[in-house]
N, C-alpha and C. Protein backbone atom coordinates (compact mmCIF):
# COMPACT_ATOMS: atom_id res chain seq x y z
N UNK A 1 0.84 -1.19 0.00
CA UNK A 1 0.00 0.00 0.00
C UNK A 1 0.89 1.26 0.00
N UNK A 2 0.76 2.26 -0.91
CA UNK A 2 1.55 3.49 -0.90
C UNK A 2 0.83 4.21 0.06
N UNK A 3 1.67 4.80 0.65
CA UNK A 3 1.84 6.05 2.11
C UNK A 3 1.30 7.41 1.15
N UNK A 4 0.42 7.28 2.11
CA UNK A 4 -0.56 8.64 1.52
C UNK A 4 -0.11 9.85 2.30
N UNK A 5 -0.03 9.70 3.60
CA UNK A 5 -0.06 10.85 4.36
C UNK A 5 1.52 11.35 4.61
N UNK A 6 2.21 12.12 3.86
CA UNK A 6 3.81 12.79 3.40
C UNK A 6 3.72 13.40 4.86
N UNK A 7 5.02 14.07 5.15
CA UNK A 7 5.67 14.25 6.13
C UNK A 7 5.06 15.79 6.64
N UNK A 8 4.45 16.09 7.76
CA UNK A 8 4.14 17.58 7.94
C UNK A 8 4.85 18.21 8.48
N UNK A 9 6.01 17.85 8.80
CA UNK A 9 7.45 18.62 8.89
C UNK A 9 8.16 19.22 7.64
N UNK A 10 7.77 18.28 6.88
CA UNK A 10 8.35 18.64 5.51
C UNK A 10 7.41 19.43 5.04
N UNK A 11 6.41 19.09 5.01
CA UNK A 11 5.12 19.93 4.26
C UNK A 11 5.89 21.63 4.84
N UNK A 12 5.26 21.48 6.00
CA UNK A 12 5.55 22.60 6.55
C UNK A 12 6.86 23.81 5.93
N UNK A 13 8.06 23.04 6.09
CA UNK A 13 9.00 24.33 5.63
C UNK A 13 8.67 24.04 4.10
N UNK A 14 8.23 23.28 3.27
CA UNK A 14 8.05 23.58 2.08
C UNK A 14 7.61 24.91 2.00
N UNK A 15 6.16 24.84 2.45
CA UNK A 15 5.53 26.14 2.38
C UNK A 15 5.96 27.55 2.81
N UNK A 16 6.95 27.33 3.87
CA UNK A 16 7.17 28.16 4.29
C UNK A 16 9.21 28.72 3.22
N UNK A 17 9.70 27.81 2.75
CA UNK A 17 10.14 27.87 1.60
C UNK A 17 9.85 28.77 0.66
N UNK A 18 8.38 28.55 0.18
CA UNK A 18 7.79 28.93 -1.12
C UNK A 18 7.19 29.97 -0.94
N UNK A 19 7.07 30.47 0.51
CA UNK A 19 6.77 32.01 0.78
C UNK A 19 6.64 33.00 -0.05
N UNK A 20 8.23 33.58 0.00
CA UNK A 20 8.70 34.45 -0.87
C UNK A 20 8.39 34.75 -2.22
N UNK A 21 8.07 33.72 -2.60
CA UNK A 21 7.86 33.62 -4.39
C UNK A 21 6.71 33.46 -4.81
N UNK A 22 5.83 33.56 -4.05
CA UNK A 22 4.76 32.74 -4.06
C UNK A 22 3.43 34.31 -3.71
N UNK A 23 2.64 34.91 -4.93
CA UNK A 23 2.01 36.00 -5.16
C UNK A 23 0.69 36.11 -4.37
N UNK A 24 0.06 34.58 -4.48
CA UNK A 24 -1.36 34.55 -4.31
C UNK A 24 -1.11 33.84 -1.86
N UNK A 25 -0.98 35.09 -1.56
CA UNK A 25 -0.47 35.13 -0.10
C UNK A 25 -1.63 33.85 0.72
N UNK A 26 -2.66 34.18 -0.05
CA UNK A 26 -4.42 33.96 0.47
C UNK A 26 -4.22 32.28 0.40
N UNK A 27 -3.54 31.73 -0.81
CA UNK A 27 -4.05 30.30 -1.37
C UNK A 27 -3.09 29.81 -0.50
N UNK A 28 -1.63 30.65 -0.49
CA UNK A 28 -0.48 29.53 0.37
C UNK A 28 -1.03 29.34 1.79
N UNK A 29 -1.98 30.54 2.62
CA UNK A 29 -2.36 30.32 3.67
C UNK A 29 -3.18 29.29 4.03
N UNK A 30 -4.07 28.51 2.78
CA UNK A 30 -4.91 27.41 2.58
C UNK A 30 -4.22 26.32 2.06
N UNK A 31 -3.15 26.64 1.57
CA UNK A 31 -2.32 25.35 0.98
C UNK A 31 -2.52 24.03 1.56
N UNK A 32 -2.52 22.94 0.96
CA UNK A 32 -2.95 21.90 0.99
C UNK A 32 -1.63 20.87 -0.45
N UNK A 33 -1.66 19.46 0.29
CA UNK A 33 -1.39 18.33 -1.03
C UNK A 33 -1.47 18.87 -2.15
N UNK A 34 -2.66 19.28 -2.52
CA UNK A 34 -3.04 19.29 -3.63
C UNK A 34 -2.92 20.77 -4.34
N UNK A 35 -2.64 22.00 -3.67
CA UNK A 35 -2.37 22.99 -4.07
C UNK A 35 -1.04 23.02 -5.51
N UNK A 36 -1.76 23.60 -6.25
CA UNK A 36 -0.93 23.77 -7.94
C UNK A 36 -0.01 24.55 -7.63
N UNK A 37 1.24 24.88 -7.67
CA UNK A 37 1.94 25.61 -7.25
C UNK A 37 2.25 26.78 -8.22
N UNK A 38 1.69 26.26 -9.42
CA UNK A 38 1.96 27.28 -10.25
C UNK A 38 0.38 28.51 -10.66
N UNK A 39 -0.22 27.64 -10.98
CA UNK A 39 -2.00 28.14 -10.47
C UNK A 39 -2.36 28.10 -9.29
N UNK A 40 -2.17 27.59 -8.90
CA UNK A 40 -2.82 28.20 -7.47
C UNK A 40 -2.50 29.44 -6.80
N UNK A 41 -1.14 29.27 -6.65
CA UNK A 41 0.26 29.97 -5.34
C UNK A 41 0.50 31.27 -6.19
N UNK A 42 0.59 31.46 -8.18
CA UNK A 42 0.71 32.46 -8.60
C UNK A 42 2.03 32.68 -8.80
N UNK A 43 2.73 31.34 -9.25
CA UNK A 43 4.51 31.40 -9.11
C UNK A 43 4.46 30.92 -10.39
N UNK A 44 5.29 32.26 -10.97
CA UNK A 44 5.53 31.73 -12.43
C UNK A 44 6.81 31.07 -12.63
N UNK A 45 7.29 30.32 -13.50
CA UNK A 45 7.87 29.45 -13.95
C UNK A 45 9.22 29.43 -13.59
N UNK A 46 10.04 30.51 -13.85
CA UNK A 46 11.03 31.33 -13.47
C UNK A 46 11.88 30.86 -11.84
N UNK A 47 10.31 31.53 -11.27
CA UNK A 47 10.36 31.30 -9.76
C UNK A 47 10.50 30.01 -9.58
N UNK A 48 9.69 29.15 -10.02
CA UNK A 48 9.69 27.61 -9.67
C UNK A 48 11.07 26.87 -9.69
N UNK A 49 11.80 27.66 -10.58
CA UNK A 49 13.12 27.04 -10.45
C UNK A 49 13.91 27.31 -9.37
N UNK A 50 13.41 28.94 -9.22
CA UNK A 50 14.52 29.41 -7.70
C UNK A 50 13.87 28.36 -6.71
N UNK A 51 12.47 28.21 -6.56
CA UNK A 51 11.96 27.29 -5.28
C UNK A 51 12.79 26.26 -5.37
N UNK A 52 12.57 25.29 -6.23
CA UNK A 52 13.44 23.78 -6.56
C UNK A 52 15.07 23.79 -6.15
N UNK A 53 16.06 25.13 -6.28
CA UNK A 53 17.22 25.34 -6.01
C UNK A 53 17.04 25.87 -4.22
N UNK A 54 16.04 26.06 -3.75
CA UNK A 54 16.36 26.76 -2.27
C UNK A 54 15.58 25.15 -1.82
N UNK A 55 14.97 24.43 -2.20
CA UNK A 55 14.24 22.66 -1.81
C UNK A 55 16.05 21.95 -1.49
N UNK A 56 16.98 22.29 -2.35
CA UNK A 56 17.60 21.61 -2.50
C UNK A 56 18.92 22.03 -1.25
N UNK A 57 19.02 23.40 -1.17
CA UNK A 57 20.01 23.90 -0.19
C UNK A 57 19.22 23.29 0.83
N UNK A 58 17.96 23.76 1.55
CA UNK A 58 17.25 23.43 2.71
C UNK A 58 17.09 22.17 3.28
N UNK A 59 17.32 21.60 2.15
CA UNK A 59 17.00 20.16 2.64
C UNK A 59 18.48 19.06 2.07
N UNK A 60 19.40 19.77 1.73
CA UNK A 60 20.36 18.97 1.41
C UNK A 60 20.75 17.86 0.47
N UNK A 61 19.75 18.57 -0.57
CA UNK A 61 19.40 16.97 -1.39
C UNK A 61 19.91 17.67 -3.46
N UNK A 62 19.64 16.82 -4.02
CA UNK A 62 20.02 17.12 -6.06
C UNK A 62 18.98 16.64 -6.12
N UNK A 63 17.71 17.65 -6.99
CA UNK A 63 16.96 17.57 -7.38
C UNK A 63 17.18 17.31 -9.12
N UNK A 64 16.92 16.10 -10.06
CA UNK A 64 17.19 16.77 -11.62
C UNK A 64 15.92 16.99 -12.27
N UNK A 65 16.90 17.40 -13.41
CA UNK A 65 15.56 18.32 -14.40
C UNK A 65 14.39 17.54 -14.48
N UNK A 66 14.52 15.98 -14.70
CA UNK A 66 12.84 15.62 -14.86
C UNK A 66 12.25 15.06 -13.87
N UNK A 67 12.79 15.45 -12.48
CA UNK A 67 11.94 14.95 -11.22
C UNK A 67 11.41 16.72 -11.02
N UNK A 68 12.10 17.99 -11.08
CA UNK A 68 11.86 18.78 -11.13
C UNK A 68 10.59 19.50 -12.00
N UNK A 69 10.76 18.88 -13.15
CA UNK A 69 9.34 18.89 -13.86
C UNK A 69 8.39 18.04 -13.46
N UNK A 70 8.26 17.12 -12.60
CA UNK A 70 6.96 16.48 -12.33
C UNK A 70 6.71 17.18 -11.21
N UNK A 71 7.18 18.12 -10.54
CA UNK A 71 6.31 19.12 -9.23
C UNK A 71 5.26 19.90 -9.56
N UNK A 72 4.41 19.37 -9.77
CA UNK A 72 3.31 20.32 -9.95
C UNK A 72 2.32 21.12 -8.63
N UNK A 73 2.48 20.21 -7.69
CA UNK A 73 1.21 20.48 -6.14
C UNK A 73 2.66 20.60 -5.32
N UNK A 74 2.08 21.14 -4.21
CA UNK A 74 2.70 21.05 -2.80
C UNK A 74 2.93 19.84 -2.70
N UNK A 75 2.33 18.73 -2.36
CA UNK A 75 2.34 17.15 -2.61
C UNK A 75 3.66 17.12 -3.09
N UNK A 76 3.28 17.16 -4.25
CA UNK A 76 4.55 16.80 -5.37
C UNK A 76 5.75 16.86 -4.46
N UNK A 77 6.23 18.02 -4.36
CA UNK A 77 6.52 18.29 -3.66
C UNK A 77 7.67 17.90 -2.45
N UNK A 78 6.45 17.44 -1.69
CA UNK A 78 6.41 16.57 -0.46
C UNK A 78 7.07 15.52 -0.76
N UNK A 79 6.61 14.68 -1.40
CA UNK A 79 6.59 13.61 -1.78
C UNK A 79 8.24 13.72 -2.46
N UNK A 80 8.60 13.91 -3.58
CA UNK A 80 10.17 14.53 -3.70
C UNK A 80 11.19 14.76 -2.74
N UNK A 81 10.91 15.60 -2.36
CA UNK A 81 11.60 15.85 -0.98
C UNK A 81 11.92 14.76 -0.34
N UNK A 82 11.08 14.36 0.10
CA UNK A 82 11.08 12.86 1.42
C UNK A 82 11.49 11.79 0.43
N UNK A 83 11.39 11.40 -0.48
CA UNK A 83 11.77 10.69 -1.18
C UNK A 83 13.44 10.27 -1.41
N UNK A 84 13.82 11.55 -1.98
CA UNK A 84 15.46 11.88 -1.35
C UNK A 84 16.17 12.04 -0.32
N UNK A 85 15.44 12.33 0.57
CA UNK A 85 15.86 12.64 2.08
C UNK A 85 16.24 11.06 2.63
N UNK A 86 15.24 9.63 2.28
CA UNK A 86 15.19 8.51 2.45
C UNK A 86 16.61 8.25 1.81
């Protein structure tokens, strides 16, 4: 059975990570799994890369280009993160 429920430690500084870059203040305060990071949060593309490069200082980990393109949600995310961290 795959582990549904990702780490809320991790969740947590994600979000708080993605602060900075992140336009729509209202949605990150509701953020959730499933939050789009790019529609939802209001982080254009650009940004998404600075996020993925500060995921990687913060948490000590090499993110590459096509695990980096499958982040689409907070989840995603999550799930990434902890994944490497393992």
């Amino acid at each position: 059975m795959e582990r549904v429920v990702e780490s809320t430690e991790t969740f947590t500084k994600v979000v708080d990570i993605m602060a900075p870059f992140t336009k729509n203040k209202e949605a990150l305060a509701q953020a959730s799994a499933g939050t789009k990071i790019l529609e939802d949060l209001n982080v254009n593309s650009a940004r998404l890369v600075d996020i993925i490069l500060a995921f990687e200082d913060n948490f000590d980990i090499q993110v590459d280009d096509d695990a980096a393109d499958q982040v689409i949600t907070i989840g995603d995310a999550v799930k990434l993160i902890d994944g490497l961290k393992n």
